[in-house]
Protein backbone atom coordinates (compact mmCIF):
# COMPACT_ATOMS: atom_id res chain seq x y z
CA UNK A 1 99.00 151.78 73.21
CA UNK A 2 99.86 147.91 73.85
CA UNK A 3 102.77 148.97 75.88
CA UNK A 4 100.63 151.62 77.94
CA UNK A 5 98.58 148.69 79.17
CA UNK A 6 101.36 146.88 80.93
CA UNK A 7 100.93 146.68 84.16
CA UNK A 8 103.06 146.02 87.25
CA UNK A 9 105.11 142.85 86.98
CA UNK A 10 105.22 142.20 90.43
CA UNK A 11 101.88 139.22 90.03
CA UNK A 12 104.29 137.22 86.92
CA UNK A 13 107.38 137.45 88.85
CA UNK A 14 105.49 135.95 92.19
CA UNK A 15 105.25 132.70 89.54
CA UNK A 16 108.87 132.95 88.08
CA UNK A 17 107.67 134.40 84.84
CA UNK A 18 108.22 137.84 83.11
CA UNK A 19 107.69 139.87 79.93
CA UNK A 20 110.08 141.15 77.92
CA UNK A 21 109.21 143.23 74.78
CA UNK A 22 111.32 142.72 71.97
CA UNK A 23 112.03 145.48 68.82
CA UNK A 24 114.24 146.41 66.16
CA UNK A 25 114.45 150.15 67.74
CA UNK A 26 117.78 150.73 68.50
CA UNK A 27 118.55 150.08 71.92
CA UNK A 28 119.34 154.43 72.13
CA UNK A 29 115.84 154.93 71.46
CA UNK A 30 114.00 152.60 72.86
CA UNK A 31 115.76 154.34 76.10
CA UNK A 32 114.58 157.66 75.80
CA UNK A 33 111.00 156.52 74.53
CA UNK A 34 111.34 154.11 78.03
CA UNK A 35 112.02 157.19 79.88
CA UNK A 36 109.50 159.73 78.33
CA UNK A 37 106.65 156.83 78.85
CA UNK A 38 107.74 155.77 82.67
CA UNK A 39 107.62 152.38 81.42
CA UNK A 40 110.51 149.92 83.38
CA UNK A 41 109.69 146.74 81.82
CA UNK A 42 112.14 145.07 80.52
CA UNK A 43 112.98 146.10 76.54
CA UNK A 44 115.66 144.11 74.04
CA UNK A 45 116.58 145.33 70.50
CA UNK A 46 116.69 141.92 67.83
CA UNK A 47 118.89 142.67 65.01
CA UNK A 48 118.35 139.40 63.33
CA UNK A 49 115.39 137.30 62.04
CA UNK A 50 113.69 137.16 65.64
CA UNK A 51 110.73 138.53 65.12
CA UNK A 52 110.01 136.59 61.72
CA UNK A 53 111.29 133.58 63.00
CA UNK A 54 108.02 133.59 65.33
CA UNK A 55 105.50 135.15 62.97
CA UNK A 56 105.29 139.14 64.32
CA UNK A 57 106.39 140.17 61.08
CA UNK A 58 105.75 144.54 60.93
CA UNK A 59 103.31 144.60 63.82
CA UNK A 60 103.17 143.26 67.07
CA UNK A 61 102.69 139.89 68.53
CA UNK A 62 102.64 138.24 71.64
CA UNK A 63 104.91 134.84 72.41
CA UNK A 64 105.21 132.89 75.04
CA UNK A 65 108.92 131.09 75.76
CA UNK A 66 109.43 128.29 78.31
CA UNK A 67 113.00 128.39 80.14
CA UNK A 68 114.04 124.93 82.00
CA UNK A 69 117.47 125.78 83.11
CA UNK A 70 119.59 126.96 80.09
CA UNK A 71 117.63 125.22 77.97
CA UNK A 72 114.71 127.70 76.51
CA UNK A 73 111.78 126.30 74.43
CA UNK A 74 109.95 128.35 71.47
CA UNK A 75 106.60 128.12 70.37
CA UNK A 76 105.79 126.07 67.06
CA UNK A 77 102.99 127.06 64.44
């Protein structure tokens, strides 16, 4: 349902930003789900302690990431 409420990402772009959505789906499957949905926003697999390192734990949660260069900032709790 989140993912169905994504729209166009033409607007963030216009302000050098994006969204990526991040899971531990295999990359195989997130591709045909992708596909099935007609969803073309961008979609990573984590294998490692991502998604607990910023607190999304089993379900979903948003995060925002600030890129200066090749330097990338995280968000702190």
């Amino acid at each position: 349902m989140y993912a169905d409420q994504i729209s166009h990402l033409a607007h963030l772009n216009a302000h050098d930003m994006t969204m990526v959505v991040v899971s531990r789906a295999p990359q195989e499957n997130i591709d045909r789900f992708r596909a099935r949905m007609g969803w073309d926003f961008p979609w990573c697999t984590t294998t490692d302690s991502f998604s607990e390192d910023f607190g999304v734990g089993e379900w979903h949660g948003p995060n925002a990431f600030l890129r200066d260069g090749d330097r990338v900032f995280a968000p702190t709790s």
